[in-house]
PDB file of N, CA and C in Angstrom:
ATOM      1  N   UNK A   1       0.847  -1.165   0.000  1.00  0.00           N
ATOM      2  CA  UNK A   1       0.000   0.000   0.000  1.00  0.00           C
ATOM      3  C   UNK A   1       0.899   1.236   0.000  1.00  0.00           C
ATOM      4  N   UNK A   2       0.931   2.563  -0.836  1.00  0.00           N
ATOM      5  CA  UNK A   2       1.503   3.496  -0.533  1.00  0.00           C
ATOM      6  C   UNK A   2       1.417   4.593   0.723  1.00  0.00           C
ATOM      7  N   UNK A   3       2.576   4.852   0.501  1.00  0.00           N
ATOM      8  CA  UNK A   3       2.796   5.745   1.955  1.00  0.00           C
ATOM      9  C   UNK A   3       2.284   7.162   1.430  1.00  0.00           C
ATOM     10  N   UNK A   4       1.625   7.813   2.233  1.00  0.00           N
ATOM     11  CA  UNK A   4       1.754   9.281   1.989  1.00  0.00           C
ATOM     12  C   UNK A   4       2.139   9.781   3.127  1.00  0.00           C
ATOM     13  N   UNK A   5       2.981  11.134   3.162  1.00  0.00           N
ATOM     14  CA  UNK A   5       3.162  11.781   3.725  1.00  0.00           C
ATOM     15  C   UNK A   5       2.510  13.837   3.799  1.00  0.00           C
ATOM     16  N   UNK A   6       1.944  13.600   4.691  1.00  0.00           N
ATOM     17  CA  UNK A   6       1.169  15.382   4.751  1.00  0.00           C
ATOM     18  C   UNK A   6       1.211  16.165   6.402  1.00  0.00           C
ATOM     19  N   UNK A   7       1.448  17.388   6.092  1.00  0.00           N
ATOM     20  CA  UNK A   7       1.776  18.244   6.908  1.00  0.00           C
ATOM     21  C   UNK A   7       0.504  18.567   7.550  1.00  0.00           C
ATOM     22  N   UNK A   8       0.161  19.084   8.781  1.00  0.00           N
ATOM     23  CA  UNK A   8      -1.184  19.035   9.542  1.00  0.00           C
ATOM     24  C   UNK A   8      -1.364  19.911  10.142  1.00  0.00           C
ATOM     25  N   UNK A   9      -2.237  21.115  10.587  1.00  0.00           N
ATOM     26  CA  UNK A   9      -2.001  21.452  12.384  1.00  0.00           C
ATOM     27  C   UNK A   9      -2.107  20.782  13.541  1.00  0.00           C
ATOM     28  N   UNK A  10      -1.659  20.988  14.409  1.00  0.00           N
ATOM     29  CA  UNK A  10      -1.973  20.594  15.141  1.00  0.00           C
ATOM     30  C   UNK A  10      -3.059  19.987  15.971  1.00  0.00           C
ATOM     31  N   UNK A  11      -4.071  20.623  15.782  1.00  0.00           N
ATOM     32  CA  UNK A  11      -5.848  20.332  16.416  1.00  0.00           C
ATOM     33  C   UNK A  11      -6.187  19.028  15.627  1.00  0.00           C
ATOM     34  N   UNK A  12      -5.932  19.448  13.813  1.00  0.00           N
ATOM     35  CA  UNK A  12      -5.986  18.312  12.752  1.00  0.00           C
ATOM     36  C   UNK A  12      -5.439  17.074  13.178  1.00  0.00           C
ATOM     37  N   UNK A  13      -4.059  17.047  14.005  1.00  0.00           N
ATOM     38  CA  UNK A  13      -3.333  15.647  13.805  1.00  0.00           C
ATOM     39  C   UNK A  13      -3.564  14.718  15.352  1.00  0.00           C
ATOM     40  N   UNK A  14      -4.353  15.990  15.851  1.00  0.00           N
ATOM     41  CA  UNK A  14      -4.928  15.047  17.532  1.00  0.00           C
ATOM     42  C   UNK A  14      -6.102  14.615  16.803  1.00  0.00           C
ATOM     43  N   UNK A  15      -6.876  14.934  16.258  1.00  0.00           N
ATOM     44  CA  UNK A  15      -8.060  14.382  15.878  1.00  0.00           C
ATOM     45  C   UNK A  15      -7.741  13.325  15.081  1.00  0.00           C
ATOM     46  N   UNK A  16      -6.759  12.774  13.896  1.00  0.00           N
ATOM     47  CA  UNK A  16      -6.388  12.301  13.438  1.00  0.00           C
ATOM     48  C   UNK A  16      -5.971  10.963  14.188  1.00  0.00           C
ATOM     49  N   UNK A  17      -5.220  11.227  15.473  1.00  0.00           N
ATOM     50  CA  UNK A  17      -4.628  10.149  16.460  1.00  0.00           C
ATOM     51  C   UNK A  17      -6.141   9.473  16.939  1.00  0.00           C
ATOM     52  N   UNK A  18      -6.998  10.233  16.840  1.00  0.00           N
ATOM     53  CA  UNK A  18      -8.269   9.398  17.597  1.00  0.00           C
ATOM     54  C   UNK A  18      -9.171   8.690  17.005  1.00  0.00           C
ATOM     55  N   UNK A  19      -9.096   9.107  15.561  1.00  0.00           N
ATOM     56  CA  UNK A  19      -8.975   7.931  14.319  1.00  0.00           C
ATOM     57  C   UNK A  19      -8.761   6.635  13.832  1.00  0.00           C
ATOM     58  N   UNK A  20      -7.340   6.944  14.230  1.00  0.00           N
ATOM     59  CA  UNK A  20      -6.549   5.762  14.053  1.00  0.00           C
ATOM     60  C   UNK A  20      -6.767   5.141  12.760  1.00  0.00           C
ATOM     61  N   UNK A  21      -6.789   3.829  12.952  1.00  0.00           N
ATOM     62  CA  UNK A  21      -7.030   3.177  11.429  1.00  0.00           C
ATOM     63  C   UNK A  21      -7.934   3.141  10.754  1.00  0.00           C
ATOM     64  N   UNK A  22      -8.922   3.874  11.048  1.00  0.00           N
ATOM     65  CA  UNK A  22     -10.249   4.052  10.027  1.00  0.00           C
ATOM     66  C   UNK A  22     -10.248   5.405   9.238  1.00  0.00           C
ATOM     67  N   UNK A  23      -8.515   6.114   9.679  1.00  0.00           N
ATOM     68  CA  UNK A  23      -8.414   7.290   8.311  1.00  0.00           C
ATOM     69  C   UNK A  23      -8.892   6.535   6.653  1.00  0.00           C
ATOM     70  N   UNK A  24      -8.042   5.374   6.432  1.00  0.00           N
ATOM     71  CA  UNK A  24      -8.082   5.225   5.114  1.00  0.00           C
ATOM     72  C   UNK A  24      -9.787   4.967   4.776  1.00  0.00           C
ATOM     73  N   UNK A  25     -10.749   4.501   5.329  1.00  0.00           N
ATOM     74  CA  UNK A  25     -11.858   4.642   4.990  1.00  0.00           C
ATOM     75  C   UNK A  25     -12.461   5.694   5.273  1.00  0.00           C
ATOM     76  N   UNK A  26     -12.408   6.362   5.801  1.00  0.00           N
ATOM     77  CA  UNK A  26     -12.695   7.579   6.101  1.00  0.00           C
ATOM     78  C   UNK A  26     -12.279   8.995   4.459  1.00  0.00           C
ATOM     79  N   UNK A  27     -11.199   8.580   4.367  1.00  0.00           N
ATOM     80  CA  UNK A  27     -10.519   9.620   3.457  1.00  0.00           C
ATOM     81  C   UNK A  27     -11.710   8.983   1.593  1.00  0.00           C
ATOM     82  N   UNK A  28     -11.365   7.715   1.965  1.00  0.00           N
ATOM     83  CA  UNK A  28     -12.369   7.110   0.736  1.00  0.00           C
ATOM     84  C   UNK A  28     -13.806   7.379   0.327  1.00  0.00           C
ATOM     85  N   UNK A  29     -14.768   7.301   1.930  1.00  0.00           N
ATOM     86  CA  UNK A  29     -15.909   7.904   2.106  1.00  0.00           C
ATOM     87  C   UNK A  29     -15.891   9.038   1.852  1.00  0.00           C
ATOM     88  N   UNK A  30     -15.053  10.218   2.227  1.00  0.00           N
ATOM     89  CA  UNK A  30     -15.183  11.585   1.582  1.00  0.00           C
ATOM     90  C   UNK A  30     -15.005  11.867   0.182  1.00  0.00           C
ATOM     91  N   UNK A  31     -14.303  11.081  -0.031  1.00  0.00           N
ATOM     92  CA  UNK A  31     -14.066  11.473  -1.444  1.00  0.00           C
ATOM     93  C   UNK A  31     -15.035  10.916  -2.681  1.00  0.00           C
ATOM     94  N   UNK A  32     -16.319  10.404  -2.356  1.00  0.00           N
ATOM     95  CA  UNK A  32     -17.267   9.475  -2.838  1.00  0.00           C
ATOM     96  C   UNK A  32     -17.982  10.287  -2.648  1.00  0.00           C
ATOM     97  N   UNK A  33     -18.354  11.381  -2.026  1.00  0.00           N
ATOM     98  CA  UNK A  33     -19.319  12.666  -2.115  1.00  0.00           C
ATOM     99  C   UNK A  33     -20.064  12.863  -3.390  1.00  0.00           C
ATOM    100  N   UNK A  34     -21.549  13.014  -3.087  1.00  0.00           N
ATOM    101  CA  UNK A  34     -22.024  13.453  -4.520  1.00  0.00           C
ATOM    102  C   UNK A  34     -21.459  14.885  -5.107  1.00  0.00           C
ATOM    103  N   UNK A  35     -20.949  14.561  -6.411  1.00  0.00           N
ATOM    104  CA  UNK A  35     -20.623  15.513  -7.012  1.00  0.00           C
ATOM    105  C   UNK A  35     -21.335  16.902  -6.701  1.00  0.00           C
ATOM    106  N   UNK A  36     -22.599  17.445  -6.718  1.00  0.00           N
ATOM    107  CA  UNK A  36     -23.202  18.183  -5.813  1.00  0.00           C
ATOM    108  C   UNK A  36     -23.666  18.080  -4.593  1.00  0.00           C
ATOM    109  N   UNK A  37     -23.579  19.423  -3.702  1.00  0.00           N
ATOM    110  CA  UNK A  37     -23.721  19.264  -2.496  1.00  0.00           C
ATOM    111  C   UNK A  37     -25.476  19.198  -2.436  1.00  0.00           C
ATOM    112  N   UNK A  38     -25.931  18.170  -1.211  1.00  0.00           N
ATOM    113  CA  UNK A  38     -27.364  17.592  -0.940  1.00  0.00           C
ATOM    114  C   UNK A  38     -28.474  19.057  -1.299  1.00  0.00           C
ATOM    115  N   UNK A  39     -27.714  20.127  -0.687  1.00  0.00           N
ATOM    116  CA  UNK A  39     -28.544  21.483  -0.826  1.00  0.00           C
ATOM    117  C   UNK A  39     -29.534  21.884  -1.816  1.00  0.00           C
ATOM    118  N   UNK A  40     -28.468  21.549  -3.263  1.00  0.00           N
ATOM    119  CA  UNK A  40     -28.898  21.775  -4.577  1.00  0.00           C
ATOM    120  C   UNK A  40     -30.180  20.570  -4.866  1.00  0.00           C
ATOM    121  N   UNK A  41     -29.794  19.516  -4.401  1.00  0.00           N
ATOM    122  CA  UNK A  41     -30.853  18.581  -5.219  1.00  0.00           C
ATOM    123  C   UNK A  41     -32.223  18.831  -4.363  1.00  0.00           C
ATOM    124  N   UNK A  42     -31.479  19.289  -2.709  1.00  0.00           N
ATOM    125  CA  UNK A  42     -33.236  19.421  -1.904  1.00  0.00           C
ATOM    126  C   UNK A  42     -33.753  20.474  -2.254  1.00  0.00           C
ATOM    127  N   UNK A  43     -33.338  21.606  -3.056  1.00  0.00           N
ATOM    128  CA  UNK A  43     -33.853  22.588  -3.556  1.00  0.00           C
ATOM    129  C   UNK A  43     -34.509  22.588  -4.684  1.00  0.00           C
ATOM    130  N   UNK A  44     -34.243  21.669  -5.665  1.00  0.00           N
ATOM    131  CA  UNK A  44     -34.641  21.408  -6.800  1.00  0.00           C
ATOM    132  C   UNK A  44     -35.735  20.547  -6.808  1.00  0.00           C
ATOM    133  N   UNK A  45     -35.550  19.112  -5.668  1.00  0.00           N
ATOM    134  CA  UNK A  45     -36.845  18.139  -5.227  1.00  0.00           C
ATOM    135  C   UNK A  45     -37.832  19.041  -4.679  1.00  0.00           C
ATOM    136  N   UNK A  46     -37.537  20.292  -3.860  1.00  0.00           N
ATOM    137  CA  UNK A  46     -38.846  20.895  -2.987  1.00  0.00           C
ATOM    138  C   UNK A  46     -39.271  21.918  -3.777  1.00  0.00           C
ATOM    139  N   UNK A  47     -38.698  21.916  -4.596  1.00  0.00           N
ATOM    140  CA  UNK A  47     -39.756  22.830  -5.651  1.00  0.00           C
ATOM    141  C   UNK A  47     -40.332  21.861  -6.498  1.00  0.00           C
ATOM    142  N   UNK A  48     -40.455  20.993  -7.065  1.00  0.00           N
ATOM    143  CA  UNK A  48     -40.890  19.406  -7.719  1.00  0.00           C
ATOM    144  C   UNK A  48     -41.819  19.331  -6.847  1.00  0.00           C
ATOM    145  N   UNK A  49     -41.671  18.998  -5.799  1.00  0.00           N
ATOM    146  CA  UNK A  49     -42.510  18.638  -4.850  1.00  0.00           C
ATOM    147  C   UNK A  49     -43.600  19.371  -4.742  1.00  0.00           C
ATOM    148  N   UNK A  50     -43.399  20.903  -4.721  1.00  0.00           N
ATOM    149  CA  UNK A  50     -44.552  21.788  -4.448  1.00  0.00           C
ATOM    150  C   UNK A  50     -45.696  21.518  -5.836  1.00  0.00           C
ATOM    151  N   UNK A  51     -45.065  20.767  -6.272  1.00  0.00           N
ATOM    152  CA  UNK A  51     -46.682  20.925  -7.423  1.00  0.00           C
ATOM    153  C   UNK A  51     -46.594  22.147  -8.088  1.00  0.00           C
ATOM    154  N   UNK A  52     -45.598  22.959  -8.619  1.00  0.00           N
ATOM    155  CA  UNK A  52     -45.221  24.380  -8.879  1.00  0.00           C
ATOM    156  C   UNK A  52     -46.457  24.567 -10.382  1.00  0.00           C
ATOM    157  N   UNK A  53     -47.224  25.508 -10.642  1.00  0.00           N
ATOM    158  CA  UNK A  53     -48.062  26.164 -11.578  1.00  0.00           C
ATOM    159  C   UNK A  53     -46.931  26.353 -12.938  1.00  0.00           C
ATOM    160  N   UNK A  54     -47.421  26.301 -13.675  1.00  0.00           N
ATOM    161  CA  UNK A  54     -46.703  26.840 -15.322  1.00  0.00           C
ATOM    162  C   UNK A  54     -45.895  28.171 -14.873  1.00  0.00           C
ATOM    163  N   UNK A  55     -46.304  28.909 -14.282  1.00  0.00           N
ATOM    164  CA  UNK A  55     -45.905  30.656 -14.286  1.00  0.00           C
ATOM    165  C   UNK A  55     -45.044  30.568 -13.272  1.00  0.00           C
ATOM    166  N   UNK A  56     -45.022  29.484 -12.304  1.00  0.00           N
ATOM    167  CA  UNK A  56     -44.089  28.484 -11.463  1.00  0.00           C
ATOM    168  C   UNK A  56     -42.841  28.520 -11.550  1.00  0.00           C
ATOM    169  N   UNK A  57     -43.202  27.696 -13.120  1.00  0.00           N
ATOM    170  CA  UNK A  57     -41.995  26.632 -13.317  1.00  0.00           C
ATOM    171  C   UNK A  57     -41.049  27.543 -14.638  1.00  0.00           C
ATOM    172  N   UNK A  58     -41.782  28.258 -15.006  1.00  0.00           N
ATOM    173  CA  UNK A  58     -41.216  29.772 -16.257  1.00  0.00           C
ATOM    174  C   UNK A  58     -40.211  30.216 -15.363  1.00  0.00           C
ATOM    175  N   UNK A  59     -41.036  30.510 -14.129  1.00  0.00           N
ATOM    176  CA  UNK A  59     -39.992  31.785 -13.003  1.00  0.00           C
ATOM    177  C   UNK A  59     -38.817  31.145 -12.364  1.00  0.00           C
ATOM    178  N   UNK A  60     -39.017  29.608 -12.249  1.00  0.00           N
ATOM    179  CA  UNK A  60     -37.690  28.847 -11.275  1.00  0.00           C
ATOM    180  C   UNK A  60     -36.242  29.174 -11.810  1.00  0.00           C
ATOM    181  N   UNK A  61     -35.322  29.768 -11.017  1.00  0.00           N
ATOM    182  CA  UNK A  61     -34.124  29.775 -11.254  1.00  0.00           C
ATOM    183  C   UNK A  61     -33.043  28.942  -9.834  1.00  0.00           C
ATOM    184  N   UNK A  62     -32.190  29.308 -10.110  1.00  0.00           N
ATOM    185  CA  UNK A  62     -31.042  28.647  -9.275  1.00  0.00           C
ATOM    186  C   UNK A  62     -30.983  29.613  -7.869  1.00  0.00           C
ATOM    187  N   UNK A  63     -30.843  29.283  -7.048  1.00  0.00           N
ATOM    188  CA  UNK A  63     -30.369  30.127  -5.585  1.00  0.00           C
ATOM    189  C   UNK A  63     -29.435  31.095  -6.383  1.00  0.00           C
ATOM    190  N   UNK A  64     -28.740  31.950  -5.724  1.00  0.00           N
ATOM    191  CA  UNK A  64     -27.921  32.889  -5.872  1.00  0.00           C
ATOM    192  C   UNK A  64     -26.405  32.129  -5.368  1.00  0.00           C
ATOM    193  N   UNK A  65     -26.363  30.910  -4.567  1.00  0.00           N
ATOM    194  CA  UNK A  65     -24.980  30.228  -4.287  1.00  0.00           C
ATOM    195  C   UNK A  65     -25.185  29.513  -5.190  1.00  0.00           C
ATOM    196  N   UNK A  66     -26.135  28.789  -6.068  1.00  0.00           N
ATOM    197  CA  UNK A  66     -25.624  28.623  -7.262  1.00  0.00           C
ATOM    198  C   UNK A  66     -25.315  28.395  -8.237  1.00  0.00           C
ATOM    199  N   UNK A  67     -25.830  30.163  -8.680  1.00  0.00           N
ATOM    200  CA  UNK A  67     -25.578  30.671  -9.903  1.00  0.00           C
ATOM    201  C   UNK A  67     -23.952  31.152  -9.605  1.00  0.00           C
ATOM    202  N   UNK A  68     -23.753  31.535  -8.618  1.00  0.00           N
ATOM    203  CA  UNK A  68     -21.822  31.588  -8.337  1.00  0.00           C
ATOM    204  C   UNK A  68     -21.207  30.564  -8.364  1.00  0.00           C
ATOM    205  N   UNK A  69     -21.866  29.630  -7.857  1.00  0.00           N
ATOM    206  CA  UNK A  69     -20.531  28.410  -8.028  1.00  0.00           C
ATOM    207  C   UNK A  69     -20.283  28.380  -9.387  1.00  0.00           C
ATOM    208  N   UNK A  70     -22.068  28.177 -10.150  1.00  0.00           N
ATOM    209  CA  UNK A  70     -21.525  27.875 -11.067  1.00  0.00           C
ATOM    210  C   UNK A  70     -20.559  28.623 -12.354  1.00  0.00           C
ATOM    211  N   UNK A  71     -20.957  30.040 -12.196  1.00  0.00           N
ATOM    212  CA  UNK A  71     -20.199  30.708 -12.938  1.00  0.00           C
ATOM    213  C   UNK A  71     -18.970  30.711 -12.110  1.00  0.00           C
ATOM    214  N   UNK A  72     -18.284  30.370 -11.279  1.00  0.00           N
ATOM    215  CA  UNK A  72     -16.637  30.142 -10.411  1.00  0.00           C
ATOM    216  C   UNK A  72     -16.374  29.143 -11.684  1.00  0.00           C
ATOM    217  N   UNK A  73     -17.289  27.901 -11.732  1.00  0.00           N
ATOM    218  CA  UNK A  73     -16.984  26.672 -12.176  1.00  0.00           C
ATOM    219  C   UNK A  73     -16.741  26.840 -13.695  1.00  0.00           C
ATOM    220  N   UNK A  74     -17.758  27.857 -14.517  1.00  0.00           N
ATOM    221  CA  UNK A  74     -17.436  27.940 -16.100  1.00  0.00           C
ATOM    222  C   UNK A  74     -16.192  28.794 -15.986  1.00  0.00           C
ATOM    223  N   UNK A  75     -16.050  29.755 -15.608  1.00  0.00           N
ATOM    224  CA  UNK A  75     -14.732  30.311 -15.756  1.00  0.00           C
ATOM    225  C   UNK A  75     -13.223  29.599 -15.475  1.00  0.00           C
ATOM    226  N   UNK A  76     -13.333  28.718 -14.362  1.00  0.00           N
ATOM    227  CA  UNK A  76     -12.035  28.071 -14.230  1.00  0.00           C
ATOM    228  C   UNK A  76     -12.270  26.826 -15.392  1.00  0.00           C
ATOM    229  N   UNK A  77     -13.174  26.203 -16.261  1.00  0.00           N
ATOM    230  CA  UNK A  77     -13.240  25.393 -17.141  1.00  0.00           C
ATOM    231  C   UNK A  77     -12.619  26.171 -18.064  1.00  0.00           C
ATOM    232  N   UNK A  78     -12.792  27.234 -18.312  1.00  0.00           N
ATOM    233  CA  UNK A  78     -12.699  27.970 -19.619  1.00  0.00           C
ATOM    234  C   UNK A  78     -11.123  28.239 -19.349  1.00  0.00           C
ATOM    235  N   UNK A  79     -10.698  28.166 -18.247  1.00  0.00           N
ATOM    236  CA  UNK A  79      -9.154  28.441 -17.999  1.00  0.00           C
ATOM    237  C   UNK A  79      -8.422  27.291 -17.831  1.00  0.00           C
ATOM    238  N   UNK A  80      -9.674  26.277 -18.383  1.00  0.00           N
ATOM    239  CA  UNK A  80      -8.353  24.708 -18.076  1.00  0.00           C
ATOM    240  C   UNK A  80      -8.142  24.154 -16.735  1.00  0.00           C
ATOM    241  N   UNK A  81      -8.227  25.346 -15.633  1.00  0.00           N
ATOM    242  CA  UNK A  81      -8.289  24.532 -14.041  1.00  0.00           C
ATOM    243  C   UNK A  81      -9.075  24.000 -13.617  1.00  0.00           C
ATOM    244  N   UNK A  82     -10.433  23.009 -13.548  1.00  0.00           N
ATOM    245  CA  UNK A  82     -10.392  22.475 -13.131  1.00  0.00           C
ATOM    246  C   UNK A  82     -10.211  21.011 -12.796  1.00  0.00           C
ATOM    247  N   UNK A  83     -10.393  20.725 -11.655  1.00  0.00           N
ATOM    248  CA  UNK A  83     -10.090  19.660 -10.857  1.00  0.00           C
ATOM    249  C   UNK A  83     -11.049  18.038 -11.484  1.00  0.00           C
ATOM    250  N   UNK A  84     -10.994  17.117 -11.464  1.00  0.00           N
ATOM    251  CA  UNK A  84     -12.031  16.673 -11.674  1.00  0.00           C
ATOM    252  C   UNK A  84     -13.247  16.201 -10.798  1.00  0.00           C
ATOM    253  N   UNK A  85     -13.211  16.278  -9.672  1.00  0.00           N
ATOM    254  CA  UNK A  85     -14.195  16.844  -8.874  1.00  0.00           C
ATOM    255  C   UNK A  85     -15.086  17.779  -9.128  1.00  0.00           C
ATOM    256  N   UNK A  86     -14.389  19.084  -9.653  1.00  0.00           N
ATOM    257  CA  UNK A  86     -15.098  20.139 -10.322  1.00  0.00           C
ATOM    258  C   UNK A  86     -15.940  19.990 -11.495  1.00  0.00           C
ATOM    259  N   UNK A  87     -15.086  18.921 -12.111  1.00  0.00           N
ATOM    260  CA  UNK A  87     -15.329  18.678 -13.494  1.00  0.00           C
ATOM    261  C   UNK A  87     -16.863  18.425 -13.596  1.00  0.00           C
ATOM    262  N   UNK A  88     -17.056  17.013 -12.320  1.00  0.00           N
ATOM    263  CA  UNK A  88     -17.961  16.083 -12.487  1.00  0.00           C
ATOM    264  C   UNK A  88     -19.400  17.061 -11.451  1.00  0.00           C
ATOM    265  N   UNK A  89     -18.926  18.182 -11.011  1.00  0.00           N
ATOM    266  CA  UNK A  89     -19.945  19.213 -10.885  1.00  0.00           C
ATOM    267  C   UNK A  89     -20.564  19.598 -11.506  1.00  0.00           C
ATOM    268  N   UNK A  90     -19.482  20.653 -12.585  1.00  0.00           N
ATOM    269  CA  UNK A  90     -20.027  20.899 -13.251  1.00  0.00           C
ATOM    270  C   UNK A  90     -20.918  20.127 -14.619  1.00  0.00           C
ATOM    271  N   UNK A  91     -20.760  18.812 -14.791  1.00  0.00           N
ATOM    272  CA  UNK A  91     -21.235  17.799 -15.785  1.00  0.00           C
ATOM    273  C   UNK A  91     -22.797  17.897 -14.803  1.00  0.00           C
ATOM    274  N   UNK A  92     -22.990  17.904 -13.417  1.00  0.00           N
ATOM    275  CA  UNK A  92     -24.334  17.474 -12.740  1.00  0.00           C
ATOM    276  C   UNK A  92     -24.907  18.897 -13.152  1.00  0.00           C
ATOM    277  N   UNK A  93     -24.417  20.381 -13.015  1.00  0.00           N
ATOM    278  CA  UNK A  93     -25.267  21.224 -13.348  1.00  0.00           C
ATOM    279  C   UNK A  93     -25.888  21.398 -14.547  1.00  0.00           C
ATOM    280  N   UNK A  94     -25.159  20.900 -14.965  1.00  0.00           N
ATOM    281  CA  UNK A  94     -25.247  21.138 -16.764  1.00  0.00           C
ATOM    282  C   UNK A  94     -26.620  19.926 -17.029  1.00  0.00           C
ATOM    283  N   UNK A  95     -26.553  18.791 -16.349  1.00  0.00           N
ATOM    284  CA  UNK A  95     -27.561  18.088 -16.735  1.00  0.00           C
ATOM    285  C   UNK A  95     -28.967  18.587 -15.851  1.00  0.00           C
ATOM    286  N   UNK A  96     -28.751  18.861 -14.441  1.00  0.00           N
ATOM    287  CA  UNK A  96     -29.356  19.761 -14.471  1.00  0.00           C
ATOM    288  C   UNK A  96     -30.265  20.646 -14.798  1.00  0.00           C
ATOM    289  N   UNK A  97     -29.427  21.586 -15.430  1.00  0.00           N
ATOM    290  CA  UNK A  97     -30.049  22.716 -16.527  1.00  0.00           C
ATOM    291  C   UNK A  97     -30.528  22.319 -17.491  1.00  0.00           C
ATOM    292  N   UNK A  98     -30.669  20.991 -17.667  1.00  0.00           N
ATOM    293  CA  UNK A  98     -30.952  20.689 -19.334  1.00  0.00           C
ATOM    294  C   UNK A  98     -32.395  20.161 -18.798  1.00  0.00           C
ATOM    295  N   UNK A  99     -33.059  19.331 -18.010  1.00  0.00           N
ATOM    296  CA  UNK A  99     -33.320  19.388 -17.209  1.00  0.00           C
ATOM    297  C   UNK A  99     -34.596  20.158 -17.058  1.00  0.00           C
ATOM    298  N   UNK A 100     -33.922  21.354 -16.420  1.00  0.00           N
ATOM    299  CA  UNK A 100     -35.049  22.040 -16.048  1.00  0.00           C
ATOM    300  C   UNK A 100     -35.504  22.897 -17.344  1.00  0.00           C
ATOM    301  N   UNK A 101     -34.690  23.031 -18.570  1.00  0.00           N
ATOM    302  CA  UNK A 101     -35.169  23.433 -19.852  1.00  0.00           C
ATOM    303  C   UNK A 101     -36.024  22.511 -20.311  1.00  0.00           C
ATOM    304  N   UNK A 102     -36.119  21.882 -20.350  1.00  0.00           N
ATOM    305  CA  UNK A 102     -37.207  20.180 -20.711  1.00  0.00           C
ATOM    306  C   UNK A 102     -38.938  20.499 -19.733  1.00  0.00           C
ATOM    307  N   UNK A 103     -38.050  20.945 -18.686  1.00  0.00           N
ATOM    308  CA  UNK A 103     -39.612  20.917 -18.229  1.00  0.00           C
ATOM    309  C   UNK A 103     -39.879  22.608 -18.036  1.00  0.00           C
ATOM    310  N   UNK A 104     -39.335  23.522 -18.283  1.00  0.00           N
ATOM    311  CA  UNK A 104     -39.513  24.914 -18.918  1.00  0.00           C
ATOM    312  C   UNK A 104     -40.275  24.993 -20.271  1.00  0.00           C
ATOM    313  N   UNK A 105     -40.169  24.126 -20.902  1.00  0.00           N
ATOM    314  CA  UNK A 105     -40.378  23.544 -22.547  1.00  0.00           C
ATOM    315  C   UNK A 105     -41.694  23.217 -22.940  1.00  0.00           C
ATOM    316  N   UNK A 106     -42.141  22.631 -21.550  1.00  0.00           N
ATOM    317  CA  UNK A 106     -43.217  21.516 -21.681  1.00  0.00           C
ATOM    318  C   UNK A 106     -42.673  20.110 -22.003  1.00  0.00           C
ATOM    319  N   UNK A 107     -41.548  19.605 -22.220  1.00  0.00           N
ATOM    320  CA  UNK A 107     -40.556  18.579 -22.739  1.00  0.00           C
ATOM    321  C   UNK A 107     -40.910  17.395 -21.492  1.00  0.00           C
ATOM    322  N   UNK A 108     -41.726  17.717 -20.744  1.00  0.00           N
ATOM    323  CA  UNK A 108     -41.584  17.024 -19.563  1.00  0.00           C
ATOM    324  C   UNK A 108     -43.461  16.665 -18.901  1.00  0.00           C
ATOM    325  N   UNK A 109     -44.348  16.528 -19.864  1.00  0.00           N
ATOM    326  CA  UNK A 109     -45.878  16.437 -19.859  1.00  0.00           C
ATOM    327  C   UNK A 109     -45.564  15.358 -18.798  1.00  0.00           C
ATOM    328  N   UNK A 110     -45.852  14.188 -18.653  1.00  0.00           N
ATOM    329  CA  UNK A 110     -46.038  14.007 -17.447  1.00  0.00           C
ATOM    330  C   UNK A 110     -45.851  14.507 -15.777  1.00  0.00           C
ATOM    331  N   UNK A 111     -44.963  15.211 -15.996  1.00  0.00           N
ATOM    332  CA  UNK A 111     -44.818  16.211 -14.933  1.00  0.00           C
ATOM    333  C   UNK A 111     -45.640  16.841 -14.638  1.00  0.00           C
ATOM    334  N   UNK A 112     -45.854  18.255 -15.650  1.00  0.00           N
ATOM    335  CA  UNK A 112     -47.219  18.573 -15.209  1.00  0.00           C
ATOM    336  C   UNK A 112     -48.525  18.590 -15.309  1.00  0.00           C
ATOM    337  N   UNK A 113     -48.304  17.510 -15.975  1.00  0.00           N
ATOM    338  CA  UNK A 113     -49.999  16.929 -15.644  1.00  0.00           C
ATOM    339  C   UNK A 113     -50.382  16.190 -14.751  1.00  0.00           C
ATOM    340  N   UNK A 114     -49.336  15.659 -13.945  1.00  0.00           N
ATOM    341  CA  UNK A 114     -49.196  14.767 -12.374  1.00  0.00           C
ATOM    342  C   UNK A 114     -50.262  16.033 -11.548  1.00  0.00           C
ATOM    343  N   UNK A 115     -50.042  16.803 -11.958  1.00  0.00           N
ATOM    344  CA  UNK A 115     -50.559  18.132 -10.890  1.00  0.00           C
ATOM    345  C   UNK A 115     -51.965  18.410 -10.589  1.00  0.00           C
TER     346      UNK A 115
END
């Protein structure tokens, strides 16, 4: 198994000692994170949920955190940095958005005719 070596503060590397051997699953579980944070999708399900009207679903846009991430996220694409973490963010907004253009569209009749 490889070794890594990383620099810590202090507070970090007591918490770390109380760990012990369940860092390496631990570090694995984090990093298995949905590409978006839970926020975005409960925001997107609780407006779904509300049964939203046509004049509703015209008006739905993104929170204001994000419409910043995501423009953070097109600009560092457009500059080649990002991460692929980032990457696979930005791939969820984008589907997303496509998404909610489908059912902006009418592209999405069972939806609202569930209503």
């Amino acid at each position: 198994m490889p070794k890594i070596t990383i620099e810590v503060p202090e507070e970090l590397s007591n918490q770390l000692a109380e760990i012990g051997d369940r860092l390496p699953e631990l570090l694995r579980l984090s990093l298995q994170q949905p590409a978006l944070p839970a926020h975005v999708y409960r925001y997107i399900l609780n407006f779904i949920a509300s049964k939203p009207t046509p004049q509703e679903i015209a008006a739905f846009r993104p929170t204001l955190e994000m419409q910043q991430r995501l423009r953070s996220l097109l600009l560092r694409s457009k500059a080649g940095e990002l991460t692929p973490t980032e990457e696979r963010e930005l791939n969820k907004y984008e589907q997303i958005k496509h998404l909610v253009i489908m059912l902006k569209a009418g592209s999405l009749p069972n939806f609202v005719s569930a209503q």
